[in-house]
PDB file of N, CA and C in Angstrom:
ATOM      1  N   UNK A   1     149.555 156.090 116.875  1.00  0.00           N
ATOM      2  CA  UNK A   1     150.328 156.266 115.670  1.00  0.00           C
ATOM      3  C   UNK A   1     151.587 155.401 115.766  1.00  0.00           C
ATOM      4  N   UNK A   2     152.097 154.941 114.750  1.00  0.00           N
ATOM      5  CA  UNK A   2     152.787 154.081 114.406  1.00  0.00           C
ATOM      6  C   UNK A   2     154.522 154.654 114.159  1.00  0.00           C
ATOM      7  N   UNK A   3     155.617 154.178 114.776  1.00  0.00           N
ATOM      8  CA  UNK A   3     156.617 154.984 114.523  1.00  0.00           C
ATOM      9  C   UNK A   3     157.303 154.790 113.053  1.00  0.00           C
ATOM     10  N   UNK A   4     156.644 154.123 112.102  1.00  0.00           N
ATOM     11  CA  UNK A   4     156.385 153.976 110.686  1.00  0.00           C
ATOM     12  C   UNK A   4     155.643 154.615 109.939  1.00  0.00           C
ATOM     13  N   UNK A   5     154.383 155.422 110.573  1.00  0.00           N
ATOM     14  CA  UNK A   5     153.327 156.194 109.800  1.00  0.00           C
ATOM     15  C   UNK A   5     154.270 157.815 109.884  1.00  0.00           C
ATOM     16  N   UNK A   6     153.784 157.636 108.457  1.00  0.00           N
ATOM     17  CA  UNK A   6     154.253 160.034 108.388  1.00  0.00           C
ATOM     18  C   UNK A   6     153.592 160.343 109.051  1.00  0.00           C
ATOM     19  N   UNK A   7     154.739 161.462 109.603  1.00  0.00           N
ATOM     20  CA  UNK A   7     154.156 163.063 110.084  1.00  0.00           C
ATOM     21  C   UNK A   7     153.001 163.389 109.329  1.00  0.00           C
ATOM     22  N   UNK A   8     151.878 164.013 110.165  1.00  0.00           N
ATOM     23  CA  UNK A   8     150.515 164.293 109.088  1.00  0.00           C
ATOM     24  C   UNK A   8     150.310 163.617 108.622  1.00  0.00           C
ATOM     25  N   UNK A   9     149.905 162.724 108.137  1.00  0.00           N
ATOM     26  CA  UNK A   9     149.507 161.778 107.102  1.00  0.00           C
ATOM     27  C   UNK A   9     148.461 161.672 106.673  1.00  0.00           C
ATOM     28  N   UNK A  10     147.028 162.640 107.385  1.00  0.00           N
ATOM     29  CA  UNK A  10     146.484 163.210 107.354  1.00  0.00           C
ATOM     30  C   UNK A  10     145.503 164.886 107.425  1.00  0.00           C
ATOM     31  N   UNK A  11     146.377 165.076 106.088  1.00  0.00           N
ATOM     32  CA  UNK A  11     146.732 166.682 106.277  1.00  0.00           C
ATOM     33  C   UNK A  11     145.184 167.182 106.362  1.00  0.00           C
ATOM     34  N   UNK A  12     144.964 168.099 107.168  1.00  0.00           N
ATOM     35  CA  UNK A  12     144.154 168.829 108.167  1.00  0.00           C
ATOM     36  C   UNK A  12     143.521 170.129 106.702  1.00  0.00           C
ATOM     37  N   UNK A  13     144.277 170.230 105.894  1.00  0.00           N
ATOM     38  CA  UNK A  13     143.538 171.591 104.826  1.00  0.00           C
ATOM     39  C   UNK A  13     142.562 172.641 105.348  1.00  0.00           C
ATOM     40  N   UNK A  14     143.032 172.967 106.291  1.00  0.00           N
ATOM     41  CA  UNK A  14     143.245 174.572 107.138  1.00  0.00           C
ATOM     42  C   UNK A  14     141.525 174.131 107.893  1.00  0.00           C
ATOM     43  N   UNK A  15     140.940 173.025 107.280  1.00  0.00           N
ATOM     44  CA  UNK A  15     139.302 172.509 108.102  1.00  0.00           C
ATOM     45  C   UNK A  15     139.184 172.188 106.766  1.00  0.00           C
ATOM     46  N   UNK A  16     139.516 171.966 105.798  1.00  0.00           N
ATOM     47  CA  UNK A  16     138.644 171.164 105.300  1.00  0.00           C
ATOM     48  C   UNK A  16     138.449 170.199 104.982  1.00  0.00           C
ATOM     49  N   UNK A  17     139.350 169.128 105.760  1.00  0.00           N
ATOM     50  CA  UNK A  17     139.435 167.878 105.803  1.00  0.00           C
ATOM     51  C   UNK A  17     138.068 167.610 106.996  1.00  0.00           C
ATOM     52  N   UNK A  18     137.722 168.065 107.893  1.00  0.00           N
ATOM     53  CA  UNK A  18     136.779 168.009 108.899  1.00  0.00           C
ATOM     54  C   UNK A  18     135.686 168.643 108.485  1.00  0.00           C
ATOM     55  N   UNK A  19     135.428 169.545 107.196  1.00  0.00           N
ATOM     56  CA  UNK A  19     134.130 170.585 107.082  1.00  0.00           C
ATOM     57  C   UNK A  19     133.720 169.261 106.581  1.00  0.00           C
ATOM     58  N   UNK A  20     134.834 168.422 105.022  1.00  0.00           N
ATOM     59  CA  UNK A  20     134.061 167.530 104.405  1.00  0.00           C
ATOM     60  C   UNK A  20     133.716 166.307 105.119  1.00  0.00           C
ATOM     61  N   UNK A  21     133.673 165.998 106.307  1.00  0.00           N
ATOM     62  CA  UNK A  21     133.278 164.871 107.078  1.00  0.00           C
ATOM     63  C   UNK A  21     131.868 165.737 107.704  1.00  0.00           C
ATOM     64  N   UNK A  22     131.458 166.641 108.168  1.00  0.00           N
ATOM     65  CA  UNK A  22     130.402 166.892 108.328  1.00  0.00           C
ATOM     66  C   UNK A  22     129.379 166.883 107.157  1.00  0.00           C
ATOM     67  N   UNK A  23     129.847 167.576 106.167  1.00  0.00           N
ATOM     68  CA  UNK A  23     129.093 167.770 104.791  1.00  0.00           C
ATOM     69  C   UNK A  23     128.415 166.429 104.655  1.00  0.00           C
ATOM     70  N   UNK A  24     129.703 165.419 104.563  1.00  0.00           N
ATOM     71  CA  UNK A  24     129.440 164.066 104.342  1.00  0.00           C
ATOM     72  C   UNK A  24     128.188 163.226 105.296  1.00  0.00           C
ATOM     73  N   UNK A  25     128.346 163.650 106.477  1.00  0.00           N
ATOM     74  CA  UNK A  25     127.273 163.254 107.605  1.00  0.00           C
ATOM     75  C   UNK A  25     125.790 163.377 107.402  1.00  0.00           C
ATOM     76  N   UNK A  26     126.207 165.388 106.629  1.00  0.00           N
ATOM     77  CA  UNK A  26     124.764 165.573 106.777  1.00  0.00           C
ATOM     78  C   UNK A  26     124.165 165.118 105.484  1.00  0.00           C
ATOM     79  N   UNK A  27     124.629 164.994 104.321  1.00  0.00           N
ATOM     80  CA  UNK A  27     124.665 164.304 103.262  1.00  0.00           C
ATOM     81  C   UNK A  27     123.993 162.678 103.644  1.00  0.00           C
ATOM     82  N   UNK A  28     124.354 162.469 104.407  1.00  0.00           N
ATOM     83  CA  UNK A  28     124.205 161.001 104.440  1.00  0.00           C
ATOM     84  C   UNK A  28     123.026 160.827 105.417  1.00  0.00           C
ATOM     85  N   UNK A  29     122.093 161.874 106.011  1.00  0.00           N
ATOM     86  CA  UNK A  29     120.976 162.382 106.409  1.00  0.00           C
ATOM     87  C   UNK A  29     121.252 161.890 108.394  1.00  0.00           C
ATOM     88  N   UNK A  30     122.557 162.365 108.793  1.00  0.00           N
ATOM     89  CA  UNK A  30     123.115 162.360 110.131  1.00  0.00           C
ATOM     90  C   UNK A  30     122.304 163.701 110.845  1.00  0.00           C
ATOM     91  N   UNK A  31     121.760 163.193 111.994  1.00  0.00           N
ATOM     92  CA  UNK A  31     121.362 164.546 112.322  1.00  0.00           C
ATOM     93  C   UNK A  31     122.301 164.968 113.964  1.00  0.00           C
ATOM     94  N   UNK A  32     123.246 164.169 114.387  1.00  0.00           N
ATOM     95  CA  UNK A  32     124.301 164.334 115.148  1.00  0.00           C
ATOM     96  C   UNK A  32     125.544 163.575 114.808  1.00  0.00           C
ATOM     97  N   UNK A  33     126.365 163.859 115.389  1.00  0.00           N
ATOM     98  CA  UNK A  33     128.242 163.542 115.398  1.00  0.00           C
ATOM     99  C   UNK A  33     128.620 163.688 116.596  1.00  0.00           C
ATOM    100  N   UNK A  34     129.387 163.029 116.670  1.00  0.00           N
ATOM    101  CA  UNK A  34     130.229 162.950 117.772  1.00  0.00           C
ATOM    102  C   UNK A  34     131.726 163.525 117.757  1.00  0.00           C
ATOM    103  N   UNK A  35     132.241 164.874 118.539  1.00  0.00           N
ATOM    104  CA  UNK A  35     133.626 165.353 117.823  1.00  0.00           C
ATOM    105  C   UNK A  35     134.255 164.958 119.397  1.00  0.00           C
ATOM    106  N   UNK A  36     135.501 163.920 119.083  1.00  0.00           N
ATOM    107  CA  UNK A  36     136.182 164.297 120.535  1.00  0.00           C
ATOM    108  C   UNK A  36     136.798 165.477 120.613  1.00  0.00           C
ATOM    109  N   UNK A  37     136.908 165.619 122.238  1.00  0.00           N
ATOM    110  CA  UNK A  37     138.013 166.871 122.649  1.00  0.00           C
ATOM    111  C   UNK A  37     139.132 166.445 123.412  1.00  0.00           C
ATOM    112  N   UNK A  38     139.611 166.495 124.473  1.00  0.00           N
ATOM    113  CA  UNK A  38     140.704 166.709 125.158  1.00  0.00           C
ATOM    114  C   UNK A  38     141.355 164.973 125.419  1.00  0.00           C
ATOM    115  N   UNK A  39     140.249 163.759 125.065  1.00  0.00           N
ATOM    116  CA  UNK A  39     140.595 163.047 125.966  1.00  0.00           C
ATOM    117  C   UNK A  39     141.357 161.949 124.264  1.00  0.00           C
ATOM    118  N   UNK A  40     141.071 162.410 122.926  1.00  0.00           N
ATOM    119  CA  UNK A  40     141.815 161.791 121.832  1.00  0.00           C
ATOM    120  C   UNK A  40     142.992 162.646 121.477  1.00  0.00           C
ATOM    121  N   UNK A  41     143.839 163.322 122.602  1.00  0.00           N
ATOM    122  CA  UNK A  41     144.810 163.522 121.759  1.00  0.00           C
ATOM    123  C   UNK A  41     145.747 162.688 121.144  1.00  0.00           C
ATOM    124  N   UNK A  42     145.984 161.367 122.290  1.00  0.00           N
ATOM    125  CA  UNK A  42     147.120 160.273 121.620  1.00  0.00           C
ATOM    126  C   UNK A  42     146.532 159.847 120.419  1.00  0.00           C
ATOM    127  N   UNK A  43     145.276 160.407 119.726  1.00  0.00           N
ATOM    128  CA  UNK A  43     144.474 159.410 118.682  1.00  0.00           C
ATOM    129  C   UNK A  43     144.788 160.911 117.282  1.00  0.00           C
ATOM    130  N   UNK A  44     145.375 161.872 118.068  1.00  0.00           N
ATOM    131  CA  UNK A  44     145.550 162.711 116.650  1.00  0.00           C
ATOM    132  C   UNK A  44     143.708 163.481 116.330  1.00  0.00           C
ATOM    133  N   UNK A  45     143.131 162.938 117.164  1.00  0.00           N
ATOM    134  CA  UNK A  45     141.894 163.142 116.730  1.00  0.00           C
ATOM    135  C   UNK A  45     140.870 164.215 117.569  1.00  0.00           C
ATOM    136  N   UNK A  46     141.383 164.920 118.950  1.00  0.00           N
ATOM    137  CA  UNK A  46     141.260 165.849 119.464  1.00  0.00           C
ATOM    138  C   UNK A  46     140.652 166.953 118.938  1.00  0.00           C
ATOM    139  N   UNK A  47     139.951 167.907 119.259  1.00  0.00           N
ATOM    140  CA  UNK A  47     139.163 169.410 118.760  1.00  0.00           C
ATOM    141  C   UNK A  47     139.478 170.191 120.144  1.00  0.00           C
ATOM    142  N   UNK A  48     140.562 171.331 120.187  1.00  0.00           N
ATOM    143  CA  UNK A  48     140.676 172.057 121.454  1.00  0.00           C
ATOM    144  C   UNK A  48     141.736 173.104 120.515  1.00  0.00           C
ATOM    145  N   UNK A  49     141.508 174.278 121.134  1.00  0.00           N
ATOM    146  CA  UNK A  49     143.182 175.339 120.553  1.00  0.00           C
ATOM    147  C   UNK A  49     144.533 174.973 120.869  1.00  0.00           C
ATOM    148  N   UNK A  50     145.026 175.210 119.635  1.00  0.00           N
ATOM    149  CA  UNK A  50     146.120 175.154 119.523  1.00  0.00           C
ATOM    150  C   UNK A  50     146.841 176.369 118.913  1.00  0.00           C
ATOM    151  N   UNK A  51     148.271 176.223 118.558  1.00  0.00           N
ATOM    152  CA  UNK A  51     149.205 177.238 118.475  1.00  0.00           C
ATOM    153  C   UNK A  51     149.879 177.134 117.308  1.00  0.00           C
ATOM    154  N   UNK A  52     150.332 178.137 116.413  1.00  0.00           N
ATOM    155  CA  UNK A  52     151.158 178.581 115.585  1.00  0.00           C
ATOM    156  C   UNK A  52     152.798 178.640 115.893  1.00  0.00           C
ATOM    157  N   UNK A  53     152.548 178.568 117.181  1.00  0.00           N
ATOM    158  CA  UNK A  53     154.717 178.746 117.258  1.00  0.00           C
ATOM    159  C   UNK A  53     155.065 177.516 118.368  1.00  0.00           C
ATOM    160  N   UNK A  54     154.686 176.309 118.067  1.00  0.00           N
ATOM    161  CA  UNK A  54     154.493 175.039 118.820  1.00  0.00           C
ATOM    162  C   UNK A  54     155.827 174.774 119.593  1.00  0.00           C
ATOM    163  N   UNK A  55     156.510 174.690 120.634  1.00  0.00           N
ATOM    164  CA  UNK A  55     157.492 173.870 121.376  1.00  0.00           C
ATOM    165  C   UNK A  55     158.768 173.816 120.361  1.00  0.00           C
ATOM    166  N   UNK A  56     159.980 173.866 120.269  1.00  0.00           N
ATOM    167  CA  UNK A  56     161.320 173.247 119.399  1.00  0.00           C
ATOM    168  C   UNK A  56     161.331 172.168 120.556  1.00  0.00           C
ATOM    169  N   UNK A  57     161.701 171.326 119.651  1.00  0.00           N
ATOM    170  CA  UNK A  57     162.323 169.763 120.277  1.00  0.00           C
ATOM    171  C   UNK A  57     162.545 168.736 119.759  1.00  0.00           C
ATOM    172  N   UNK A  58     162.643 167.914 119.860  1.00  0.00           N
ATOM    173  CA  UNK A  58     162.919 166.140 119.351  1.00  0.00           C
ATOM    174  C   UNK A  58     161.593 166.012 118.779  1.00  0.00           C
ATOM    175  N   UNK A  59     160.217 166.575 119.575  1.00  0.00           N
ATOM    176  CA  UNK A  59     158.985 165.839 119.148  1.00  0.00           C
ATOM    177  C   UNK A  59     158.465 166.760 118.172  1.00  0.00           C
ATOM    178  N   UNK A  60     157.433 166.537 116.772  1.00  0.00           N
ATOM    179  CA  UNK A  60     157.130 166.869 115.745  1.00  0.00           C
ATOM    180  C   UNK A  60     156.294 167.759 116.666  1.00  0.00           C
ATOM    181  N   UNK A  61     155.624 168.774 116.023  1.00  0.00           N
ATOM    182  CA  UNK A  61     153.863 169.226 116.501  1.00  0.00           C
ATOM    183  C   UNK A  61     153.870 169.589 115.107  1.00  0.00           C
ATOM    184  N   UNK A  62     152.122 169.578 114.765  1.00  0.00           N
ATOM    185  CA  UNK A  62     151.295 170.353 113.803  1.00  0.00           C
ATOM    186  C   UNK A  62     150.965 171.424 114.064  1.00  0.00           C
ATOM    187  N   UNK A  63     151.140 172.550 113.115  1.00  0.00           N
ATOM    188  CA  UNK A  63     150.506 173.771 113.825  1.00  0.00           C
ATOM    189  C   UNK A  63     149.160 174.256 113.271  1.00  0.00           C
ATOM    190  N   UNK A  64     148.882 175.387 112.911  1.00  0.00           N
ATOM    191  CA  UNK A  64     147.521 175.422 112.937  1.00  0.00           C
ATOM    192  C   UNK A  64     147.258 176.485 111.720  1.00  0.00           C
ATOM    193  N   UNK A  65     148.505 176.426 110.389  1.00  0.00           N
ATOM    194  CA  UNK A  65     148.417 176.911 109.421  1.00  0.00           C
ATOM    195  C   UNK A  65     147.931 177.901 109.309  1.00  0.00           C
ATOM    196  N   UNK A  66     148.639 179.099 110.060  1.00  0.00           N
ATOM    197  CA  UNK A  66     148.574 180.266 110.239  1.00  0.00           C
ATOM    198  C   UNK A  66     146.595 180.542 110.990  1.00  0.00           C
ATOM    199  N   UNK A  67     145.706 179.775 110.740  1.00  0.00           N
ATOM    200  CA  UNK A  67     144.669 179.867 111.548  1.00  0.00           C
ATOM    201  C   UNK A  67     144.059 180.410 112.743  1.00  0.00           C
ATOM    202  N   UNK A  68     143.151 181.109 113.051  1.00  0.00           N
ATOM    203  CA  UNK A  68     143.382 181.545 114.698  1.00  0.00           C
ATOM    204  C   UNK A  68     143.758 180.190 115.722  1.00  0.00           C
ATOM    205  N   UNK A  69     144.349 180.388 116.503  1.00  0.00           N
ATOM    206  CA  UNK A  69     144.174 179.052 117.674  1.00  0.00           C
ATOM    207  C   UNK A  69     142.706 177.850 117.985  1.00  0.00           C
ATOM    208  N   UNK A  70     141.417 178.703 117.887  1.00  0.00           N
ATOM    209  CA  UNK A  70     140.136 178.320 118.037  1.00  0.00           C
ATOM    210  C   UNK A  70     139.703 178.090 116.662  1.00  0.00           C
ATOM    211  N   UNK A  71     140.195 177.716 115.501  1.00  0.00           N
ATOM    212  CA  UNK A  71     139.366 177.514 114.360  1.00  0.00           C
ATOM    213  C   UNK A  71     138.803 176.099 114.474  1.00  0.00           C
ATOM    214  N   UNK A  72     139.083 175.090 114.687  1.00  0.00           N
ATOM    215  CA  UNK A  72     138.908 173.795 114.277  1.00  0.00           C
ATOM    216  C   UNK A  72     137.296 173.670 115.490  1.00  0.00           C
ATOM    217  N   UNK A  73     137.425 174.779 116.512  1.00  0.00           N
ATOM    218  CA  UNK A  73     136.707 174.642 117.715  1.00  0.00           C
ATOM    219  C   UNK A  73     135.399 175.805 117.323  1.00  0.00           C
ATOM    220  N   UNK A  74     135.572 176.336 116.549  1.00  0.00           N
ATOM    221  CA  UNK A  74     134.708 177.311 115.259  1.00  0.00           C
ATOM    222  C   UNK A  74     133.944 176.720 114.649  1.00  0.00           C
ATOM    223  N   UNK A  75     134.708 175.930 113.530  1.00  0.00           N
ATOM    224  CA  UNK A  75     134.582 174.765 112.774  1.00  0.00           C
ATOM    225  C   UNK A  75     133.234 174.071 113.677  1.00  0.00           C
ATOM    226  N   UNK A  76     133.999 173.425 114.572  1.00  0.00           N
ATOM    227  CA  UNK A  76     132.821 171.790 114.748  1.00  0.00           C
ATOM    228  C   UNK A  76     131.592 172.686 115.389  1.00  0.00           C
ATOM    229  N   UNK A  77     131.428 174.192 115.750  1.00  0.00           N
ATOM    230  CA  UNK A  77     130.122 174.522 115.767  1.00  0.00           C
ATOM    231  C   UNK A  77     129.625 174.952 114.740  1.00  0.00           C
ATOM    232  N   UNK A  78     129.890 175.340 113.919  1.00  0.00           N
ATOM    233  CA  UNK A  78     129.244 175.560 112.448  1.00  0.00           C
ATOM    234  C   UNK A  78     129.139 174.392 111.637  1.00  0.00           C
ATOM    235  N   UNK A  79     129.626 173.232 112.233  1.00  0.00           N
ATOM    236  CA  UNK A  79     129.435 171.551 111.674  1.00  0.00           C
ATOM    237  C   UNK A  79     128.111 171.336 112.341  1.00  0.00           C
ATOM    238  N   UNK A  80     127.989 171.827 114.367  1.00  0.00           N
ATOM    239  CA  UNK A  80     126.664 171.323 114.370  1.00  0.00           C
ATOM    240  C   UNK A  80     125.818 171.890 113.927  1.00  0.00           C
ATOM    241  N   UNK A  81     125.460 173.766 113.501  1.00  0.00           N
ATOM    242  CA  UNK A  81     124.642 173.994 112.905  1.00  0.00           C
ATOM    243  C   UNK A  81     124.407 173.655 111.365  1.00  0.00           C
ATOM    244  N   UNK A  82     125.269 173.210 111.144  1.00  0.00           N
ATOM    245  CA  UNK A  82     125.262 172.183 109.562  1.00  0.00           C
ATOM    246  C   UNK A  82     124.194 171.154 109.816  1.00  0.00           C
ATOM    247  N   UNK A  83     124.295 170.139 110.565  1.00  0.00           N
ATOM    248  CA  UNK A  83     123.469 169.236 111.116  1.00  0.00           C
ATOM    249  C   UNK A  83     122.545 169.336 111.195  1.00  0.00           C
ATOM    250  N   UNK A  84     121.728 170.855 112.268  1.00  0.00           N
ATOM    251  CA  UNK A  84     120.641 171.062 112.630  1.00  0.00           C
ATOM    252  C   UNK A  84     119.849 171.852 111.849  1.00  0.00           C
ATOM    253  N   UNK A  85     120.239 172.038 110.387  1.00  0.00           N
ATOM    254  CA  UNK A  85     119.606 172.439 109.289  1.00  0.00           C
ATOM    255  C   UNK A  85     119.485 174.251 109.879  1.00  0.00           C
ATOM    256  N   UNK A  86     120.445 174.783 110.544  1.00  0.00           N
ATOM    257  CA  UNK A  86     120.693 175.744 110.445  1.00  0.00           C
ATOM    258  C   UNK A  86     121.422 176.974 109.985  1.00  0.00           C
ATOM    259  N   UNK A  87     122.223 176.125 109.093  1.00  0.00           N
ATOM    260  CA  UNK A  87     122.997 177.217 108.002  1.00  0.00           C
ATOM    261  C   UNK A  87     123.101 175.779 106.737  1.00  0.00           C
ATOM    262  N   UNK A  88     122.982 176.586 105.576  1.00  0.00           N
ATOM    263  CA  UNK A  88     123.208 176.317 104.558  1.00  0.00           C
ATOM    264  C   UNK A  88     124.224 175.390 104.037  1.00  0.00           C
ATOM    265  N   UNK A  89     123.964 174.332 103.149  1.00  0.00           N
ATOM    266  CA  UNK A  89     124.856 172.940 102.823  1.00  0.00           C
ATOM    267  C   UNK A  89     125.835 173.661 102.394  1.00  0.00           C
ATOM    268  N   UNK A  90     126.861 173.689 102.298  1.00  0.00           N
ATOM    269  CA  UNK A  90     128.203 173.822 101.399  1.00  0.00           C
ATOM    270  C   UNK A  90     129.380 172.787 101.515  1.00  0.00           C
ATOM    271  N   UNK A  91     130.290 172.731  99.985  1.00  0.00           N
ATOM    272  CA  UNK A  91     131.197 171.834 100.121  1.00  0.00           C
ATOM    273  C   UNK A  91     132.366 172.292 100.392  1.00  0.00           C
ATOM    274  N   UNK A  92     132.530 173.893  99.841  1.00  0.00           N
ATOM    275  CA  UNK A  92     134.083 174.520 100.906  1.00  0.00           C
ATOM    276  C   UNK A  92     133.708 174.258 102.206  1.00  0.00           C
ATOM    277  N   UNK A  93     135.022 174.437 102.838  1.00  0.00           N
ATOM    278  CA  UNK A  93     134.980 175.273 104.358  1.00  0.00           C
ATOM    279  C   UNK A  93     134.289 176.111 104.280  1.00  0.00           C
ATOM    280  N   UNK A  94     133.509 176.626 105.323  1.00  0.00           N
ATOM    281  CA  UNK A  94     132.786 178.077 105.282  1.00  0.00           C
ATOM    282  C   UNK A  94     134.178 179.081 105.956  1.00  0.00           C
ATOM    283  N   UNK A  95     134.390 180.372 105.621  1.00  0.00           N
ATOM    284  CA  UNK A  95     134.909 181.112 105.772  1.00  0.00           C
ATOM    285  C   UNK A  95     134.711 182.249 107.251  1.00  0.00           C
ATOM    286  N   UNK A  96     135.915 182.311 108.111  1.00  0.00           N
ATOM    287  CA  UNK A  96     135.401 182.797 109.580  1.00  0.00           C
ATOM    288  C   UNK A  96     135.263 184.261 108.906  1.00  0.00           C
ATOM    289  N   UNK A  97     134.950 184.861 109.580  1.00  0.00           N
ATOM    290  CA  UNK A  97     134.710 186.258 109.244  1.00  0.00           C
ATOM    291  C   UNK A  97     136.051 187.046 109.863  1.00  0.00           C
ATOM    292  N   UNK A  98     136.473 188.448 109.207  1.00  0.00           N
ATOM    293  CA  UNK A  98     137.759 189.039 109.693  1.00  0.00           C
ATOM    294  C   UNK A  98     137.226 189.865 111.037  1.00  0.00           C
ATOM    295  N   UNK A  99     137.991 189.409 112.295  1.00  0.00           N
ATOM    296  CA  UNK A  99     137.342 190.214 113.608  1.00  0.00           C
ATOM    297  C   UNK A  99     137.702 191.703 112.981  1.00  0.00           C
ATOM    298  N   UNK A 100     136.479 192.587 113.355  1.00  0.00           N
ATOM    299  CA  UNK A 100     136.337 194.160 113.642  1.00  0.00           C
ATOM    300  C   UNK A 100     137.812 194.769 114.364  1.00  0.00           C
ATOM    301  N   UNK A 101     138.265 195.496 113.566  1.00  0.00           N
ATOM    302  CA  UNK A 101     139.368 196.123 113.782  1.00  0.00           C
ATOM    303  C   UNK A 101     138.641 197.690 114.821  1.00  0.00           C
ATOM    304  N   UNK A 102     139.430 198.032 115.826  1.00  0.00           N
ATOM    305  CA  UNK A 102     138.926 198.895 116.589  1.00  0.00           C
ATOM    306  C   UNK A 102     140.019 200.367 116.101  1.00  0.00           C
ATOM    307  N   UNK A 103     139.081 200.917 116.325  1.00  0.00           N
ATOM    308  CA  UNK A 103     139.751 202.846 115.765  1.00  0.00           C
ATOM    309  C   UNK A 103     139.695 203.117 114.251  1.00  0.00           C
TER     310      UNK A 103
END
C-alpha cells in the first residue's frame, strides 16, 4: 500500500465484498480459489481473526465491524462449499447463524 492510497479503500461490507468474489468465481464456472492466510498481510489481503478493539497508536487498523473475530474465516468456508456445489448460489452474504444461548 501506498502512503498516498486511503485508509480502506477497499471497504470489506461486513463479507460482502469477498461473498461477491466467490459468487463471481462460481458464476464464472470456477470450481476452486485460492484465499491467502497469514503470509498476505502486508498485501491487505490475508483471511485469519481478527479484533473489534484493535491496538491505539500512530498505526490505522481495520476492525471487524462489530463481526465475530472468525467471520471472514466462516466466510471463505461457505465460499468453498459455494464452489463445490454444496450450498445454494446466492448474491447476499449468507447470514452466520446466532450461537445457542445456554440456560
Amino acid at each position: 500500500m501506498k502512503p498516498e492510497d486511503p485508509f480502506d479503500r477497499t471497504p470489506r461490507l461486513k463479507g460482502q465484498f469477498l461473498w461477491s468474489q466467490f459468487a463471481g468465481a462460481k458464476k464464472a464456472g470456477a470450481s476452486m480459489i485460492y484465499v491467502a492466510v497469514f503470509d498476505e498481510v502486508d498485501e491487505g489481503t490475508a483471511i485469519f481473526q481478527c479484533t473489534n478493539d484493535p491496538p491505539v497508536g500512530d498505526n490505522l487498523f481495520v476492525t471487524c465491524d462489530g463481526l465475530p473475530s472468525d467471520h471472514y474465516l466462516w466466510l471463505t468456508g461457505k465460499g468453498g462449499r459455494l464452489l463445490r456445489g454444496e450450498c445454494p448460489m446466492r448474491d447476499p452474504v449468507p447470514m452466520r447463524p446466532e450461537p445457542a444461548k445456554n440456560g
